[in-house]
N, C-alpha and C. Protein backbone atom coordinates (compact mmCIF):
# COMPACT_ATOMS: atom_id res chain seq x y z
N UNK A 1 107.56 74.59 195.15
CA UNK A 1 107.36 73.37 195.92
C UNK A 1 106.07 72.72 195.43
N UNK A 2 106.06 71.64 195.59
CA UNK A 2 104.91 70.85 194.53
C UNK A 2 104.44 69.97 196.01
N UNK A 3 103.08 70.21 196.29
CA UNK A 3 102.30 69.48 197.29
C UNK A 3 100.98 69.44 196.80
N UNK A 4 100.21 68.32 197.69
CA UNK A 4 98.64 68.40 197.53
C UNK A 4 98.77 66.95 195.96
N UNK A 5 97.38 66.49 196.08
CA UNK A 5 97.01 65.32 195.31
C UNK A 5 95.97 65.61 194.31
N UNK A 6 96.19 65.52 193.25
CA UNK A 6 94.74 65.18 192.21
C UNK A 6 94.68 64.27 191.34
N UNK A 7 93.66 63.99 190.78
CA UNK A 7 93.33 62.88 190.23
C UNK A 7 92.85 62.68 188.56
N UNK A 8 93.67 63.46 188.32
CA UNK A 8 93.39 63.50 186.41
C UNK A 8 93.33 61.88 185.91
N UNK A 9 92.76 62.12 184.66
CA UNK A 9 92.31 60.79 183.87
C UNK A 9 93.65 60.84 182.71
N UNK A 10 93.98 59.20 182.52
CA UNK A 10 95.02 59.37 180.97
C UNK A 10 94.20 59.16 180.06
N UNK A 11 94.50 59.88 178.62
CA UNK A 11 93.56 59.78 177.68
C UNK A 11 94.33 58.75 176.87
N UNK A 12 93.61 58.30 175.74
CA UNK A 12 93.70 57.67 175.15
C UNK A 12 95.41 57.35 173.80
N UNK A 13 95.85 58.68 174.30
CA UNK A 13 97.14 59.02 173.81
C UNK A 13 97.89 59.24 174.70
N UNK A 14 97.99 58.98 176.27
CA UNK A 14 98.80 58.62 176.92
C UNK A 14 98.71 59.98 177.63
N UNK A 15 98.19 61.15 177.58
CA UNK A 15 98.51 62.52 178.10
C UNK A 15 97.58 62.54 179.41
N UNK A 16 97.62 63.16 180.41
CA UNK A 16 97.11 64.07 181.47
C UNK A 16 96.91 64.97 181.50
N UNK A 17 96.29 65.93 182.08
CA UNK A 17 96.58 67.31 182.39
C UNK A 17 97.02 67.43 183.74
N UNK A 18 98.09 68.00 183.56
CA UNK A 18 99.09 68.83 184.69
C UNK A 18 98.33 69.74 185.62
N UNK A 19 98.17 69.48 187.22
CA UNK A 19 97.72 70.53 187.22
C UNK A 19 98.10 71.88 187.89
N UNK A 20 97.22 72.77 187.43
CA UNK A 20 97.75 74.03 187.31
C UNK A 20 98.57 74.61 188.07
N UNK A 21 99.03 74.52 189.38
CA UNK A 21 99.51 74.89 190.43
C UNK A 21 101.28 74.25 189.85
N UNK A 22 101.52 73.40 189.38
CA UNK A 22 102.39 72.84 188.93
C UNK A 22 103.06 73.53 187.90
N UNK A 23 102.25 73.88 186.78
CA UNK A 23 102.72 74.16 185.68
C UNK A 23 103.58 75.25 185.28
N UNK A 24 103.90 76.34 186.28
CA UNK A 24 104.61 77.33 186.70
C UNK A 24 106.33 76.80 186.87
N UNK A 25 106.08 75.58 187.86
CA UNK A 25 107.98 75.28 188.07
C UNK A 25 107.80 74.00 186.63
N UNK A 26 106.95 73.80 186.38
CA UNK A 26 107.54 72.97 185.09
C UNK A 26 107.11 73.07 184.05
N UNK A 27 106.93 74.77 183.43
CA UNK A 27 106.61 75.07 182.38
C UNK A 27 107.95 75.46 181.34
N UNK A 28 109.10 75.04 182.11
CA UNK A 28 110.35 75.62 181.26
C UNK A 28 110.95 74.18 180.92
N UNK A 29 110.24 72.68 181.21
CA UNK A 29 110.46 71.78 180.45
C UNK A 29 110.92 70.59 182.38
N UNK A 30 110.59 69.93 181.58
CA UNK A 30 110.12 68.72 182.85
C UNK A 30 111.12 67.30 182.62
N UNK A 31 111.43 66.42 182.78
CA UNK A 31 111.92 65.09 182.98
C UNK A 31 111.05 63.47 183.67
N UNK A 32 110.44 63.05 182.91
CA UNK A 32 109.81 62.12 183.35
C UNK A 32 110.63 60.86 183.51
N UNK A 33 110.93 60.00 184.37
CA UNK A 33 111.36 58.79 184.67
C UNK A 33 111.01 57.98 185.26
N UNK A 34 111.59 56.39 185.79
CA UNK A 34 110.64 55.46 186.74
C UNK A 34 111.89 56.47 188.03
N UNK A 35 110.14 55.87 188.89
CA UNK A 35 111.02 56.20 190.59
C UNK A 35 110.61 54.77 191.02
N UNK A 36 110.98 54.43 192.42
CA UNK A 36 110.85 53.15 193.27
C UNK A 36 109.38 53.39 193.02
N UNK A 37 108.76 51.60 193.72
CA UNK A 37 107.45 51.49 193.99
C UNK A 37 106.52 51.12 192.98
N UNK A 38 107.13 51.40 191.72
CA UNK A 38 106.67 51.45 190.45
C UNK A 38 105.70 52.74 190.13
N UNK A 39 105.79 53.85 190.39
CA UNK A 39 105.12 54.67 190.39
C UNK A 39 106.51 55.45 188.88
N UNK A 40 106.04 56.60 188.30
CA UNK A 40 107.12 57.69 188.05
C UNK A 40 107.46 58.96 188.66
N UNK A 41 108.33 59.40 188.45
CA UNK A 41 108.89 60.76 188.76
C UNK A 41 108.95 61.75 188.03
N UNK A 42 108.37 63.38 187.90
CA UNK A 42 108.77 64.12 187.24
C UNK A 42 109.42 65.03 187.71
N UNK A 43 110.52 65.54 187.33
CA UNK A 43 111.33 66.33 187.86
C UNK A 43 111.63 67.95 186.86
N UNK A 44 111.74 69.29 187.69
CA UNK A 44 112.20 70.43 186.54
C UNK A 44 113.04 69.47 185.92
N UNK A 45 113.23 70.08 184.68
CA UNK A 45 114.76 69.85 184.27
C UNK A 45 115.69 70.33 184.77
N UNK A 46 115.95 71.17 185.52
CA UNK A 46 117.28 72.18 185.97
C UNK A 46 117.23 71.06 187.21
N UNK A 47 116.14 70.46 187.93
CA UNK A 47 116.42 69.75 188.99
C UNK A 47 116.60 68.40 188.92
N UNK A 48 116.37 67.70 187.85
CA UNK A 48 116.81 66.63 187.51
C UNK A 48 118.20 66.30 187.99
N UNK A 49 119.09 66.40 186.93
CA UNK A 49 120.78 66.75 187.02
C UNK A 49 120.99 67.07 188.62
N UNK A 50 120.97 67.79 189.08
CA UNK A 50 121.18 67.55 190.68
C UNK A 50 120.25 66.88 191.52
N UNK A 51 119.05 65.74 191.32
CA UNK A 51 119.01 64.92 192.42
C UNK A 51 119.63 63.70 191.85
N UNK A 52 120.24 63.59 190.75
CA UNK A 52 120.80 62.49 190.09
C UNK A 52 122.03 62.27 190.30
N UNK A 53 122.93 63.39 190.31
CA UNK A 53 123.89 63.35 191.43
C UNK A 53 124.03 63.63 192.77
N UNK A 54 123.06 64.22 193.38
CA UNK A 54 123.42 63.99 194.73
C UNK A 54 122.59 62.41 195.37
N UNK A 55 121.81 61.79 194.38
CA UNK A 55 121.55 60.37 194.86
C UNK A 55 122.49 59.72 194.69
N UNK A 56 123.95 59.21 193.74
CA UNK A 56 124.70 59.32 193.08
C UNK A 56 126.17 59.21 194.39
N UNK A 57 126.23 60.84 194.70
CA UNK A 57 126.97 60.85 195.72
C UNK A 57 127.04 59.79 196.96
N UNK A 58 125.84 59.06 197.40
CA UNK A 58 125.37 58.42 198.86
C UNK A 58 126.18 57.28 198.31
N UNK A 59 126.01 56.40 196.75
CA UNK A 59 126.08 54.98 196.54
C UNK A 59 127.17 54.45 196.33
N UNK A 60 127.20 53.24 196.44
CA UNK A 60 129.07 52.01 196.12
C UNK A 60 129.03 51.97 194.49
N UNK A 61 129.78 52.27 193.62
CA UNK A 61 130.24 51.79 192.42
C UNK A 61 128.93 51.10 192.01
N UNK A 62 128.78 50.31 192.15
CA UNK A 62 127.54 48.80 191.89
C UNK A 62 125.96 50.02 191.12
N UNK A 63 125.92 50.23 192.60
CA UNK A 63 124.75 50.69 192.76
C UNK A 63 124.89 51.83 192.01
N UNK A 64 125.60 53.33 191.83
CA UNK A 64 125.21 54.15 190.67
C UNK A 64 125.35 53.86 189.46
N UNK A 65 125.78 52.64 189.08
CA UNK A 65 125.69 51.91 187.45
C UNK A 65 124.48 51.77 187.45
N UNK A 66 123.50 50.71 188.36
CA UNK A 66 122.28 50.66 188.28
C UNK A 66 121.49 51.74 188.15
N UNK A 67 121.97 52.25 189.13
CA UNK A 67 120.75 53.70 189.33
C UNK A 67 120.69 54.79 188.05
N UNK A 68 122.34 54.85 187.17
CA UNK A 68 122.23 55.24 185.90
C UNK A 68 121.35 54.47 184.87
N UNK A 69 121.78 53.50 184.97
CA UNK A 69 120.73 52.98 183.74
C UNK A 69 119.54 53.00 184.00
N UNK A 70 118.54 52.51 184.98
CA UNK A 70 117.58 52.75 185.78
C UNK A 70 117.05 54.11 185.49
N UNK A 71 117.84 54.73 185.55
CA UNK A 71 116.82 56.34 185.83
C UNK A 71 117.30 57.25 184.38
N UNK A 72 118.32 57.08 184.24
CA UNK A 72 118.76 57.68 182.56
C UNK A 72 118.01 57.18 181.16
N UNK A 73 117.89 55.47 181.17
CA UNK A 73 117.03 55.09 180.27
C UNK A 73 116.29 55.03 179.81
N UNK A 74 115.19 55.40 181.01
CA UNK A 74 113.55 55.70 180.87
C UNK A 74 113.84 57.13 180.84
N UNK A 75 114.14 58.07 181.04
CA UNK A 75 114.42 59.76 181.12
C UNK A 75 113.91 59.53 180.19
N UNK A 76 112.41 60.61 179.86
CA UNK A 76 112.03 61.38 178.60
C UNK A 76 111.97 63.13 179.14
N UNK A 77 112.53 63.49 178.10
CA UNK A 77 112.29 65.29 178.37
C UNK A 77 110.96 65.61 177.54
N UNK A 78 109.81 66.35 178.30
CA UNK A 78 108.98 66.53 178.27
C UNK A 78 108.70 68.39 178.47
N UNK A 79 107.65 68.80 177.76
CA UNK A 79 106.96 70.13 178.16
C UNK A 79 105.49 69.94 177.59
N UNK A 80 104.43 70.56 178.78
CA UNK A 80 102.84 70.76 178.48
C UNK A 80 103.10 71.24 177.45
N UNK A 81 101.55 70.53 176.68
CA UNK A 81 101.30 71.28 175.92
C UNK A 81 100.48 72.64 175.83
N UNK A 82 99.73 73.38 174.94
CA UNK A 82 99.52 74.68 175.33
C UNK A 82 98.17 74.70 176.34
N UNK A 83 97.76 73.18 176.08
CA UNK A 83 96.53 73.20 177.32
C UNK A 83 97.00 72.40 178.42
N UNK A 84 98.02 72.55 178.76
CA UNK A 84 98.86 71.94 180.03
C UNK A 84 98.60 70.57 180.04
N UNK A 85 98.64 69.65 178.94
CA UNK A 85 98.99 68.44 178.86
C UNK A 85 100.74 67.95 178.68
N UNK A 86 100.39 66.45 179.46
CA UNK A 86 101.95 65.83 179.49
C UNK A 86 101.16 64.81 178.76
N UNK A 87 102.23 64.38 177.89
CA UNK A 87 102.28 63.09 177.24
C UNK A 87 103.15 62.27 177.87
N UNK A 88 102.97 60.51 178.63
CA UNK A 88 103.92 59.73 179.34
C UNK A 88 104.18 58.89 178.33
N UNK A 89 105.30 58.72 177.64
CA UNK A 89 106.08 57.61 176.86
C UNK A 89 105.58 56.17 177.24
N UNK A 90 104.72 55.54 176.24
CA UNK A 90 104.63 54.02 176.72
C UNK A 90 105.01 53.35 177.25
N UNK A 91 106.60 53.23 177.66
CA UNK A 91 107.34 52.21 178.33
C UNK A 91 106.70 52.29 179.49
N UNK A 92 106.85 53.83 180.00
CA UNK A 92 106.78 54.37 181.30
C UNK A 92 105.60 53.92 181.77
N UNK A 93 104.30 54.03 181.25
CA UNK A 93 103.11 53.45 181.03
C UNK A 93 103.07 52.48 181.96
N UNK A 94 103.36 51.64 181.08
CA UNK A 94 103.71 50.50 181.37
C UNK A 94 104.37 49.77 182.41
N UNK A 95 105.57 50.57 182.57
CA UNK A 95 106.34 50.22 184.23
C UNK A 95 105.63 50.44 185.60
N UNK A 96 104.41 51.94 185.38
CA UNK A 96 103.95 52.12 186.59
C UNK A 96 102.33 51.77 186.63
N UNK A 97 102.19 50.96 185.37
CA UNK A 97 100.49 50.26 185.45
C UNK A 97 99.57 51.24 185.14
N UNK A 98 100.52 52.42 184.40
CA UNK A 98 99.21 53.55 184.06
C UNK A 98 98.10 52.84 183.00
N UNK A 99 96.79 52.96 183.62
CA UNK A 99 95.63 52.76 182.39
C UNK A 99 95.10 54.13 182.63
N UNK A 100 94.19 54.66 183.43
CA UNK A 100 93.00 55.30 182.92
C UNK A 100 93.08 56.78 184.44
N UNK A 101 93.32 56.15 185.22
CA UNK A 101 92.92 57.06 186.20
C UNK A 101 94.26 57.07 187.12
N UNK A 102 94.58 57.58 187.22
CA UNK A 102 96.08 58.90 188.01
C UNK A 102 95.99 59.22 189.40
N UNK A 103 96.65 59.37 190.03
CA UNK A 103 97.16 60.33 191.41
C UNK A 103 98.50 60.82 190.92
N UNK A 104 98.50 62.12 190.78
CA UNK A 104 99.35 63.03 190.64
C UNK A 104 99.65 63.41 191.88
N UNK A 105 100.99 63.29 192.65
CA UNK A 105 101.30 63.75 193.79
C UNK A 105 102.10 64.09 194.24
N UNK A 106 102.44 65.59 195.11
CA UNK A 106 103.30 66.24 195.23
C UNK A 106 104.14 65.98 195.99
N UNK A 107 105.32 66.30 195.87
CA UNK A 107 106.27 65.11 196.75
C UNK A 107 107.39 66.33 196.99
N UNK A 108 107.41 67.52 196.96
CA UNK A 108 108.15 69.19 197.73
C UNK A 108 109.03 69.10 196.39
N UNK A 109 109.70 68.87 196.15
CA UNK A 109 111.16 68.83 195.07
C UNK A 109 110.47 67.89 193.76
N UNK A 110 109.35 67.71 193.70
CA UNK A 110 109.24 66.82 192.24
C UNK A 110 107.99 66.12 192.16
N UNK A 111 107.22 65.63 191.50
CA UNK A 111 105.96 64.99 191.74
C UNK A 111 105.49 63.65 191.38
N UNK A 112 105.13 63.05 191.33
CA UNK A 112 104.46 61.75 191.22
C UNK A 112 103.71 61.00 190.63
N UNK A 113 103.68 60.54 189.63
CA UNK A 113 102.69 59.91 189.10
C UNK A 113 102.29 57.97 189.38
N UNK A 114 101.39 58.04 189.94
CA UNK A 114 100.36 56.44 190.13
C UNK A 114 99.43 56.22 189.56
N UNK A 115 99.77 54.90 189.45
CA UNK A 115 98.26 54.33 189.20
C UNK A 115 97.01 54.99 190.58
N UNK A 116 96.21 55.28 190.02
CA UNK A 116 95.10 55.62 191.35
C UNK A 116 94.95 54.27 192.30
N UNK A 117 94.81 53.28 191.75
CA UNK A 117 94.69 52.34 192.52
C UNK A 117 95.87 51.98 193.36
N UNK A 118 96.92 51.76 193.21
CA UNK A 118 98.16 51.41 193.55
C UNK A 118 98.49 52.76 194.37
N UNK A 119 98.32 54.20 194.69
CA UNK A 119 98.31 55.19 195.47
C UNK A 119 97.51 54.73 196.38
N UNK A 120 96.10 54.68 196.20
CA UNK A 120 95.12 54.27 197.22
C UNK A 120 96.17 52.84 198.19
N UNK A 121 96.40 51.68 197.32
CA UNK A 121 96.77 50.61 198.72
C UNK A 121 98.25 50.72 198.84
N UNK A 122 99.08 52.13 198.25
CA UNK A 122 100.62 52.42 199.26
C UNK A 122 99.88 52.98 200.43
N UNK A 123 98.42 53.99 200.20
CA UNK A 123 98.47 54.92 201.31
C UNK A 123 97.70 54.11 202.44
N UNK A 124 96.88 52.61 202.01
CA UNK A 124 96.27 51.56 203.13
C UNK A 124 97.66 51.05 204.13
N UNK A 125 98.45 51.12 203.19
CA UNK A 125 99.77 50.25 203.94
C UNK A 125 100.30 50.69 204.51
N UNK A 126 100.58 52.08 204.15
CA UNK A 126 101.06 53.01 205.15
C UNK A 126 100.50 54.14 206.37
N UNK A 127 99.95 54.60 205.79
CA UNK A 127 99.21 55.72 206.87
C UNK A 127 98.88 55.12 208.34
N UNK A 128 98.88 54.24 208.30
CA UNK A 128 98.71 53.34 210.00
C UNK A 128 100.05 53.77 210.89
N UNK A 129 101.07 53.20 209.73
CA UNK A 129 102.36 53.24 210.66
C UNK A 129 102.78 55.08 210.53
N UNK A 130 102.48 55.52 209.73
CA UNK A 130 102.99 57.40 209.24
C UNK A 130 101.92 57.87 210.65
N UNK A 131 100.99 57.26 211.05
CA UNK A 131 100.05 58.51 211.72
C UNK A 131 100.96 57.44 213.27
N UNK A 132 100.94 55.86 213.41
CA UNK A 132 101.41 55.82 214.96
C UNK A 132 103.02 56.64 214.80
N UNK A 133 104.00 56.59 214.00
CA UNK A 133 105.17 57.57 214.16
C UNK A 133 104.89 58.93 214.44
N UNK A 134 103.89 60.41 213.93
CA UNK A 134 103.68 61.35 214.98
C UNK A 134 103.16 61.11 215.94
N UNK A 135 102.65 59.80 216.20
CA UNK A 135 101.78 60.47 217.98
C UNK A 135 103.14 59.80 218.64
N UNK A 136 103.86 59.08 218.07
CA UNK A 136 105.04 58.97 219.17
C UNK A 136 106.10 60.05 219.16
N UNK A 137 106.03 60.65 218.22
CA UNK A 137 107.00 61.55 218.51
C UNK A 137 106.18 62.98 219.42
N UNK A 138 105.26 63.01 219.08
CA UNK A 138 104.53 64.64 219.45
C UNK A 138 104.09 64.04 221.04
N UNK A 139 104.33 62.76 221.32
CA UNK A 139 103.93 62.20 223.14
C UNK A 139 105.49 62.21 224.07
C-alpha cells in the first residue's frame, strides 16, 4: 500500500528519486501515465491491467475509447534505476507541469505525481470541504 507525501526534486533529465518505502511494490517494473487533474499516475505493472479494466467495466462505449487512448497512449513502462531513480517521459512532463519540484503521493493502490505547486492549491481547495465532511459524519 503506498501512503504518506514527499517532495523530491526533477533533475535535469527528467528523473526523481522514488522513495524508498515505495520501491519494494515497484521494483518489479512500474507504469507511468496521465491521471485526472493533470497530475500522473504510477501504477505496479501487474496492477495496471486491472485498474484499466475494472475502470473500463463502470463506462458507455464512448467513454472507454477515450479512456483507452487517454491512458494507453501516454503508458510508459518504467523501472528505478539502481539508485532508485524514475525517469518521466517528456510528454508526461509536460501534461502535468512537471519543472523542478514534486509531491509524490500515495494514493493506497498507486501513487502520484504533481507539480508541488499545483498539490499545494488541490490541497487549499480541498481540505476545507474533506475536513467539514468528517466532522459531519463523526457528529
Amino acid at each position: 500500500m503506498f501512503t504518506g507525501t514527499c517532495t523530491p526534486k526533477l533533475d535535469d533529465k527528467g528523473r526523481f528519486f522514488l522513495p524508498a518505502e515505495y520501491r519494494g511494490e515497484l521494483g518489479a517494473g512500474m507504469v507511468i501515465t496521465r491521471q485526472h487533474e493533470r497530475c500522473l499516475v504510477i501504477w505496479p505493472t501487474e496492477a495496471f491491467r486491472a485498474n484499466v479494466e475494472a475502470q473500463i467495466q463502470t463506462m458507455s462505449p464512448p467513454e472507454v475509447r477515450t479512456y483507452q487512448r487517454m491512458v494507453a497512449s501516454a503508458a510508459s513502462n518504467k523501472a528505478a534505476d539502481s539508485q532508485g531513480r524514475v525517469t518521466i517521459p517528456p510528454e508526461l512532463r509536460e501534461y502535468a507541469g512537471l519543472a523542478k519540484d514534486l509531491a509524490v503521493v500515495g494514493s493506497y493502490d498507486h501513487v502520484e505525481v504533481w507539480d508541488l505547486v499545483a498539490w499545494k492549491n488541490f490541497l487549499a481547495e480541498n481540505e476545507g470541504t474533506f475536513a467539514g465532511d468528517g466532522q459531519r459524519r463523526a457528529g
